[in-house]
C-alpha atoms as a PDB file:
ATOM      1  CA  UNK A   1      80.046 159.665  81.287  1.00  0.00           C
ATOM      2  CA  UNK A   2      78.855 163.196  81.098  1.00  0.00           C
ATOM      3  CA  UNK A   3      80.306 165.681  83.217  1.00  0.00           C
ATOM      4  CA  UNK A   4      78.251 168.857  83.710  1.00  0.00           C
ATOM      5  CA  UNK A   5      80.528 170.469  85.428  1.00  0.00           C
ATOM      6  CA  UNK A   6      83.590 173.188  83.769  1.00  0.00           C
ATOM      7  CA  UNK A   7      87.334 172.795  84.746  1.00  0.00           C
ATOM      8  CA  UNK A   8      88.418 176.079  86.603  1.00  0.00           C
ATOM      9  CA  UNK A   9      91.733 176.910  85.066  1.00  0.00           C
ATOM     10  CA  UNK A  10      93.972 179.163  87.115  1.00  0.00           C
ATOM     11  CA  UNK A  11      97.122 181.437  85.321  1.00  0.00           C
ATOM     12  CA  UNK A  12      99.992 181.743  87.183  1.00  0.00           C
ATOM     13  CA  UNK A  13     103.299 183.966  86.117  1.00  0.00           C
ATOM     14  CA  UNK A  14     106.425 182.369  86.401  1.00  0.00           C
ATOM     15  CA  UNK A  15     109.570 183.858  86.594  1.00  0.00           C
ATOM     16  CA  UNK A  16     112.500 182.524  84.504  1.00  0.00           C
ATOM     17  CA  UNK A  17     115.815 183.468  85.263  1.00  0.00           C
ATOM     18  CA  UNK A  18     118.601 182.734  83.670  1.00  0.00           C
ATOM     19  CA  UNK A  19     121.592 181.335  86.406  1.00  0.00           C
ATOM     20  CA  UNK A  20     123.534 179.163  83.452  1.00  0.00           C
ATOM     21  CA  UNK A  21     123.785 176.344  86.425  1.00  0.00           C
ATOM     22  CA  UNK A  22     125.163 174.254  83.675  1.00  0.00           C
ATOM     23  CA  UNK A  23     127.398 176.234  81.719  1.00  0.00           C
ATOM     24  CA  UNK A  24     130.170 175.107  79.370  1.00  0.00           C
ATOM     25  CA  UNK A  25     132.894 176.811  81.638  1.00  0.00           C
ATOM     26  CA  UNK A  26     131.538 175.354  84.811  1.00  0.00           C
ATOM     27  CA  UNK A  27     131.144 171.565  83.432  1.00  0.00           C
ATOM     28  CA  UNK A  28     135.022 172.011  82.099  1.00  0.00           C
ATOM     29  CA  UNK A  29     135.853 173.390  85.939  1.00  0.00           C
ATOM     30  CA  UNK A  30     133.991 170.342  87.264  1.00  0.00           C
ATOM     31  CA  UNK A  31     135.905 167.556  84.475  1.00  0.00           C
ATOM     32  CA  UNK A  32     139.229 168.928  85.160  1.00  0.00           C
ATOM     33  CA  UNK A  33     138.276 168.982  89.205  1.00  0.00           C
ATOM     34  CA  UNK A  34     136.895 165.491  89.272  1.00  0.00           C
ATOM     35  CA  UNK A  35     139.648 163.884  87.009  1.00  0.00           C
ATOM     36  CA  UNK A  36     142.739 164.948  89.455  1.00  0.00           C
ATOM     37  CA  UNK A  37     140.717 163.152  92.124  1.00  0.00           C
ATOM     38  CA  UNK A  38     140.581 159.098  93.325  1.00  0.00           C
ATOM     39  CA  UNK A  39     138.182 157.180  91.357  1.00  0.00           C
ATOM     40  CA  UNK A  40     136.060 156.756  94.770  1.00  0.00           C
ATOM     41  CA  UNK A  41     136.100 160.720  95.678  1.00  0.00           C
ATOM     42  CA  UNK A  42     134.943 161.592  92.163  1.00  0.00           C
ATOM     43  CA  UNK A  43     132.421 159.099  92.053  1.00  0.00           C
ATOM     44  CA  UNK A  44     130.599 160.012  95.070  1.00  0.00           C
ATOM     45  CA  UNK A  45     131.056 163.547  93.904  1.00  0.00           C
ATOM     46  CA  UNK A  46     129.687 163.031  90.511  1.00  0.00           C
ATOM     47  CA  UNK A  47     126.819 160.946  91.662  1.00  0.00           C
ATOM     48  CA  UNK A  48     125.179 164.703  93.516  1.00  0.00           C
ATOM     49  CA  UNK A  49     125.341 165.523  90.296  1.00  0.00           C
ATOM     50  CA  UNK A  50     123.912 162.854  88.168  1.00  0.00           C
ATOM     51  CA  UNK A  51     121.141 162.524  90.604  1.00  0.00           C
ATOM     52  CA  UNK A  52     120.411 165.723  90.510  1.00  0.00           C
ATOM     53  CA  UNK A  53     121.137 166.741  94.495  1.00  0.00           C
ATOM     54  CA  UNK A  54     123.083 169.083  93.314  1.00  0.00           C
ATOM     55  CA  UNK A  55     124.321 171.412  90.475  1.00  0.00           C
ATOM     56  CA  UNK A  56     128.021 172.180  89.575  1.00  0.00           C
ATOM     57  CA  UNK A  57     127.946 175.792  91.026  1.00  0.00           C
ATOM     58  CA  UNK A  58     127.326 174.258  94.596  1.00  0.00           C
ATOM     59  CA  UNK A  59     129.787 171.565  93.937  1.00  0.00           C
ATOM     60  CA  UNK A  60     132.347 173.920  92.885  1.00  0.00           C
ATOM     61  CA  UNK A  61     131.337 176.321  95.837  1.00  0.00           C
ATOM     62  CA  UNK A  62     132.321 173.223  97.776  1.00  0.00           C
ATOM     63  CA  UNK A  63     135.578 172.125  96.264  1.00  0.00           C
ATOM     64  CA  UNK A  64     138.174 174.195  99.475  1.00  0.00           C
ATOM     65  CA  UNK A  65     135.909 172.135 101.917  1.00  0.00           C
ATOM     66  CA  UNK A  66     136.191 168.952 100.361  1.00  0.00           C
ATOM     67  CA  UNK A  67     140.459 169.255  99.333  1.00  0.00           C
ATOM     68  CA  UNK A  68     140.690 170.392 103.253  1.00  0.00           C
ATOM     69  CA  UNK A  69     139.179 167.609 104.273  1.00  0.00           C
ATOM     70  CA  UNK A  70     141.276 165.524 101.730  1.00  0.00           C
ATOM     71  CA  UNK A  71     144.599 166.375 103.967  1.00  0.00           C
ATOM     72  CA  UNK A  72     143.009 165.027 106.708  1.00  0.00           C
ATOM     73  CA  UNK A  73     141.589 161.882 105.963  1.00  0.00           C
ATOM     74  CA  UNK A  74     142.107 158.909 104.074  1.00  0.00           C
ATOM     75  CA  UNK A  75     140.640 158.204 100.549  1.00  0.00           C
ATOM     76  CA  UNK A  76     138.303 155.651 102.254  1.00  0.00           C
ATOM     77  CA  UNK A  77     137.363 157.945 104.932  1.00  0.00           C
ATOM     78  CA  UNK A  78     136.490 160.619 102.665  1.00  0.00           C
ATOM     79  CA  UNK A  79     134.912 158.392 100.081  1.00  0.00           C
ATOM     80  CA  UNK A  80     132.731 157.270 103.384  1.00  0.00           C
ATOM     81  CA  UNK A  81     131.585 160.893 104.623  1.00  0.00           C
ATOM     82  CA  UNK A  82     131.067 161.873 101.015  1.00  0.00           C
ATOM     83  CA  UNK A  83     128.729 158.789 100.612  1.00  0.00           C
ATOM     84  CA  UNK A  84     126.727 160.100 104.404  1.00  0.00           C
ATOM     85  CA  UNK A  85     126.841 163.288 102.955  1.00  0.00           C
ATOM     86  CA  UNK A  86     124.969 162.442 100.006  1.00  0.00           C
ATOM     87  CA  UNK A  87     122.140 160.627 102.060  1.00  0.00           C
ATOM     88  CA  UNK A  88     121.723 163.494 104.408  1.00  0.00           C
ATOM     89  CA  UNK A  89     121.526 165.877 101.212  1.00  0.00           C
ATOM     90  CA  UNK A  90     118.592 163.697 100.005  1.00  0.00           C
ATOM     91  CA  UNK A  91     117.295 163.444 103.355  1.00  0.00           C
ATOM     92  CA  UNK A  92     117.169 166.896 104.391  1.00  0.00           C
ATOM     93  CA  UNK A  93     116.536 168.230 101.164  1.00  0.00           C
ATOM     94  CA  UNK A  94     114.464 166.165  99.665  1.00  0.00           C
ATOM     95  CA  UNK A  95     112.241 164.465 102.152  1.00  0.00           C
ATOM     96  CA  UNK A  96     108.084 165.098 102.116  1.00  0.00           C
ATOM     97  CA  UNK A  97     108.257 164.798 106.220  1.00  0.00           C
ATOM     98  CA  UNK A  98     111.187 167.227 107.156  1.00  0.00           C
ATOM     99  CA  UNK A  99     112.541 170.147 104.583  1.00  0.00           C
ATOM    100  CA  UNK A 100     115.967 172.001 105.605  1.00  0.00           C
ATOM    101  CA  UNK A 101     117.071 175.301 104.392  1.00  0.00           C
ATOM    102  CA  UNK A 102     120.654 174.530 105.687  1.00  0.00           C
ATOM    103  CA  UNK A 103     123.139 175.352 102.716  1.00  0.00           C
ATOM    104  CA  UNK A 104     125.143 172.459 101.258  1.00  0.00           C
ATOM    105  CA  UNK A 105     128.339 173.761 103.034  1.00  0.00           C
ATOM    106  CA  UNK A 106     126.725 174.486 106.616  1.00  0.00           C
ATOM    107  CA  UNK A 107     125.496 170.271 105.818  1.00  0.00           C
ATOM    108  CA  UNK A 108     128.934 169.207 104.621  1.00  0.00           C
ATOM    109  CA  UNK A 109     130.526 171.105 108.259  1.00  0.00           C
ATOM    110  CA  UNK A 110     127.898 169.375 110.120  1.00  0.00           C
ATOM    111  CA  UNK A 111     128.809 165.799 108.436  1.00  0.00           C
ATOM    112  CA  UNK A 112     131.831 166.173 109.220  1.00  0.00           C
ATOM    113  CA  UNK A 113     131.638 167.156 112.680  1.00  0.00           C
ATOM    114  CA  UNK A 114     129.612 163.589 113.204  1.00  0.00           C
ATOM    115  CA  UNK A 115     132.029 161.791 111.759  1.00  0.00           C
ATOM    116  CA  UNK A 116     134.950 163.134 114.049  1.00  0.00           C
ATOM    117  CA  UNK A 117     132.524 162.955 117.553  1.00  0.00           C
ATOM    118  CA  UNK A 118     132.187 159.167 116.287  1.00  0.00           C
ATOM    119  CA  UNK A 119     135.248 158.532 115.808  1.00  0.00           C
ATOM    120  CA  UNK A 120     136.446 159.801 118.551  1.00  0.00           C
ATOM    121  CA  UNK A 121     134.328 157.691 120.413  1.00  0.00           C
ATOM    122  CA  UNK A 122     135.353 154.584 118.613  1.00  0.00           C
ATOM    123  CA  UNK A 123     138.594 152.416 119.386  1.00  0.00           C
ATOM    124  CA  UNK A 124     138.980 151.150 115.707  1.00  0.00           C
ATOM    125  CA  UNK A 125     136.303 153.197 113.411  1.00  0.00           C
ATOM    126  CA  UNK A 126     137.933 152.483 110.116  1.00  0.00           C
ATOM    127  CA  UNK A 127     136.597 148.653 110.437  1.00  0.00           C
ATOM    128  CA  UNK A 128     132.815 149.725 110.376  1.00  0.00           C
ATOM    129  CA  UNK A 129     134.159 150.441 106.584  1.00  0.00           C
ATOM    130  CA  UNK A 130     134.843 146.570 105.942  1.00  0.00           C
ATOM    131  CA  UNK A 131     131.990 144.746 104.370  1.00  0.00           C
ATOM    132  CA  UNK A 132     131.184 141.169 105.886  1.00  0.00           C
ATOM    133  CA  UNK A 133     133.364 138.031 104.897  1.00  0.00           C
ATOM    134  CA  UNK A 134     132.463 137.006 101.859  1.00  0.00           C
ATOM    135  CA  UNK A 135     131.174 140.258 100.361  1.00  0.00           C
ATOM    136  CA  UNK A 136     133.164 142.965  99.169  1.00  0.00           C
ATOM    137  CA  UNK A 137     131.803 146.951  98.265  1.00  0.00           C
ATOM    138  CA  UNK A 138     130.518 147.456  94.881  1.00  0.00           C
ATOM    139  CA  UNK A 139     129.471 150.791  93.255  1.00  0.00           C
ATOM    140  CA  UNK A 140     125.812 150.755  91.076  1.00  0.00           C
ATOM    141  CA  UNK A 141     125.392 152.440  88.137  1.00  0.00           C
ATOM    142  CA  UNK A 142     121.998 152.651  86.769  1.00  0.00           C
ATOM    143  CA  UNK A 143     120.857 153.353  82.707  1.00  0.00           C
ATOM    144  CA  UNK A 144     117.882 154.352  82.010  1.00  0.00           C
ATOM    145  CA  UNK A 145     117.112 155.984  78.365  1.00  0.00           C
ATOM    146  CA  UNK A 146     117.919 159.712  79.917  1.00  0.00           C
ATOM    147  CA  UNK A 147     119.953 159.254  82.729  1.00  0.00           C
ATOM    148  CA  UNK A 148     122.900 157.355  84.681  1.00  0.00           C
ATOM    149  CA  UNK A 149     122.451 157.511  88.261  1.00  0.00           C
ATOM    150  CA  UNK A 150     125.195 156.256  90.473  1.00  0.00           C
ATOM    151  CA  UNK A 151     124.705 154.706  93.575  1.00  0.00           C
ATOM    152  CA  UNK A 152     126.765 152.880  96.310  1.00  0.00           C
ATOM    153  CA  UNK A 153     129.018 151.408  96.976  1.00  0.00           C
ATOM    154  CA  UNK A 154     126.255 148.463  98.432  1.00  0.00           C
ATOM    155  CA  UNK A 155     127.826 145.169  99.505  1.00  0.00           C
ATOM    156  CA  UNK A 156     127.759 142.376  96.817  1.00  0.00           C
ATOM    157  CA  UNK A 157     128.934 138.823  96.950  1.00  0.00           C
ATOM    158  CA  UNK A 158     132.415 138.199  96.063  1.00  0.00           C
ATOM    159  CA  UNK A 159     133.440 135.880  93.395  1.00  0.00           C
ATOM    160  CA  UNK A 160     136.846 134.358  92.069  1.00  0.00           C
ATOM    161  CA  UNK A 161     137.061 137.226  89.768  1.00  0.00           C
ATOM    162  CA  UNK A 162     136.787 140.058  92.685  1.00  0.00           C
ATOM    163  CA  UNK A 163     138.368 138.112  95.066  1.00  0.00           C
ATOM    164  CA  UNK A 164     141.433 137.824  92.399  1.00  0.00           C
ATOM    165  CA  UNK A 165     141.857 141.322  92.627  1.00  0.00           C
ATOM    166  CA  UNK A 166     140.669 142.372  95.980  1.00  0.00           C
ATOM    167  CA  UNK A 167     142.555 144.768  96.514  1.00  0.00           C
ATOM    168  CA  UNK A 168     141.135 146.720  93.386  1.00  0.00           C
ATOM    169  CA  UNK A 169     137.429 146.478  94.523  1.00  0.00           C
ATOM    170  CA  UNK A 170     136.515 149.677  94.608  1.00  0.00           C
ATOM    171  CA  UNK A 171     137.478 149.595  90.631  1.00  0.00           C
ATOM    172  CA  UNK A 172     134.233 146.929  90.016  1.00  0.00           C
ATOM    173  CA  UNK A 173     130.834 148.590  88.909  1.00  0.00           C
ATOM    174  CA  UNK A 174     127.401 146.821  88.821  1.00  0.00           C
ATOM    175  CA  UNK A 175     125.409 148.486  85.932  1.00  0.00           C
ATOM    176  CA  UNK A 176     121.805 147.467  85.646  1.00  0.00           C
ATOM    177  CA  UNK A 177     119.869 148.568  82.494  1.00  0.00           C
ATOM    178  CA  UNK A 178     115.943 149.785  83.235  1.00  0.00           C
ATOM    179  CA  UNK A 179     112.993 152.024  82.532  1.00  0.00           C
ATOM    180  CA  UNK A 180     112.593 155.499  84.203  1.00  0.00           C
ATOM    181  CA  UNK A 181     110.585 153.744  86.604  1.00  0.00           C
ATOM    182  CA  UNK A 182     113.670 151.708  87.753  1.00  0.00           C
ATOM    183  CA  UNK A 183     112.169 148.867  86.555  1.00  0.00           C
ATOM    184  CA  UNK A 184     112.877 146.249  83.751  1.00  0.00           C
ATOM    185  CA  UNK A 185     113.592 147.608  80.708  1.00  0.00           C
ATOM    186  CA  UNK A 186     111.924 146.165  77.954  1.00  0.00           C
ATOM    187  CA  UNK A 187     111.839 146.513  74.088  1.00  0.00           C
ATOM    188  CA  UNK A 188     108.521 148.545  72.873  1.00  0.00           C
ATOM    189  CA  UNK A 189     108.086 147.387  69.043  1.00  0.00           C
ATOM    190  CA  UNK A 190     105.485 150.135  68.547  1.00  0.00           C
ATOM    191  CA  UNK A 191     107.265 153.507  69.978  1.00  0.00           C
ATOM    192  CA  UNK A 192     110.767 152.190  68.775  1.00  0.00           C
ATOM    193  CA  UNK A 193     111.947 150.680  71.713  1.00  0.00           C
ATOM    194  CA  UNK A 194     114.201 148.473  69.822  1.00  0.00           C
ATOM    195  CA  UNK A 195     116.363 151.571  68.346  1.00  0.00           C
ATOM    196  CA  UNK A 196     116.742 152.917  71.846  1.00  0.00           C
ATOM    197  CA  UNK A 197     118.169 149.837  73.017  1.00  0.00           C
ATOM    198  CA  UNK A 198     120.515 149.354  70.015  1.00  0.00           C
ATOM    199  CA  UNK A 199     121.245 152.917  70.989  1.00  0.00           C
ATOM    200  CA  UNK A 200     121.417 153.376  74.578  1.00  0.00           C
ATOM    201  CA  UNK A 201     122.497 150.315  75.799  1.00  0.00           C
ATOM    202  CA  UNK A 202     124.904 149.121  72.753  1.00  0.00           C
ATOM    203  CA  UNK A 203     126.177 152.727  72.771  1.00  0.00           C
ATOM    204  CA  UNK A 204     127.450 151.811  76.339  1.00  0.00           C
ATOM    205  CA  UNK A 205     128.294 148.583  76.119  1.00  0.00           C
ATOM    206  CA  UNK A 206     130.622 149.538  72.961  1.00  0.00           C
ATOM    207  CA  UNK A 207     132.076 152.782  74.323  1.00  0.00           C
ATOM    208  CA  UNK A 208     132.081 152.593  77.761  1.00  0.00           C
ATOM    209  CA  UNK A 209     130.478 154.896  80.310  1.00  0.00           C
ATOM    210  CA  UNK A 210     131.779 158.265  80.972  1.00  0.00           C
END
């Protein structure tokens, strides 16, 4: 097909500054932060990171909020408004309907404040944390050859294994290998898709994720 018609290119300047978001010192402050914490508190924490809601100057910014509200709730509590928190991050931040400029610690205040007006108005809140009979919460991870997202925790069907040691669930990931389209991942003979398997997925499987 011939087009007669010329693309119109447009040149915009962009401005680049540097804000080192990721620096060495702050990713050591954020390690030594996240390893002093429960395993479901650091997870939840890590995940705004991994999936990229936010960076580790805002989650260090946030780190007197989050050890206040540490003395006054349980790890399950806390693990629970740290998961809402997320979701209204994403929600407000990232949705194509309704865009927020409300700072991550004005959201976190405001989180927080819904959880205690619910609670308040609940005889027995810390059941709605209980999954069904029969299931038990699981945290995802997702692989895919740049990332690890974490996700969770979802309810999954218990087995003898989890039910074994149920009072460890919290301790059980689901980790699901895929594309960056979150779907199957699949081995691509002609771009070398069987190296990044051997790779990316043997890499984890033999050391683990971190």
């Amino acid at each position: 097909v011939h087009m007669n018609s010329k693309l119109e290119l447009q040149l915009y300047d962009f401005t680049v500054v540097r804000r080192s978001l990721f620096a060495p010192h702050l990713l050591a402050q954020l390690d030594l932060w996240l390893e002093r914490l429960e395993w479901p508190l650091a997870f939840h924490l890590h995940a705004l990171i991994t999936n990229s809601i936010m960076d580790p100057r805002e989650l260090l910014a946030l780190r007197r909020n989050i050890e206040n509200a540490r003395n006054s709730f349980d790890v399950d509590i806390l693990a629970e408004i740290l998961r809402c928190y997320k979701v209204e991050l994403e929600r407000r931040w990232y949705s194509e309907i309704e865009e927020s400029e409300e700072s991550a610690q004005s959201c976190f205040s405001r989180v927080l404040k819904d959880y205690w007006n619910h609670s308040n108005n609940s005889n027995n809140n810390s059941r709605v944390l209980d999954p069904p009979e029969g299931l038990f919460n699981c945290f995802h991870v997702v692989v895919t050859p740049t990332r690890i997202l974490l996700y969770g925790p979802y309810p999954e069907r218990s087995n003898r294994i989890t039910r074994r040691y149920a009072d460890h669930g919290h301790c059980f990931l689901r980790v699901s290998f895929t594309d960056e389209g979150n779907h199957l991942l699949r081995p691509d003979y002609e771009s070398g898709g069987i190296h990044l398997i051997r790779t990316r997925v043997g890499g984890i499987l033999q050391k683990g994720i971190r």
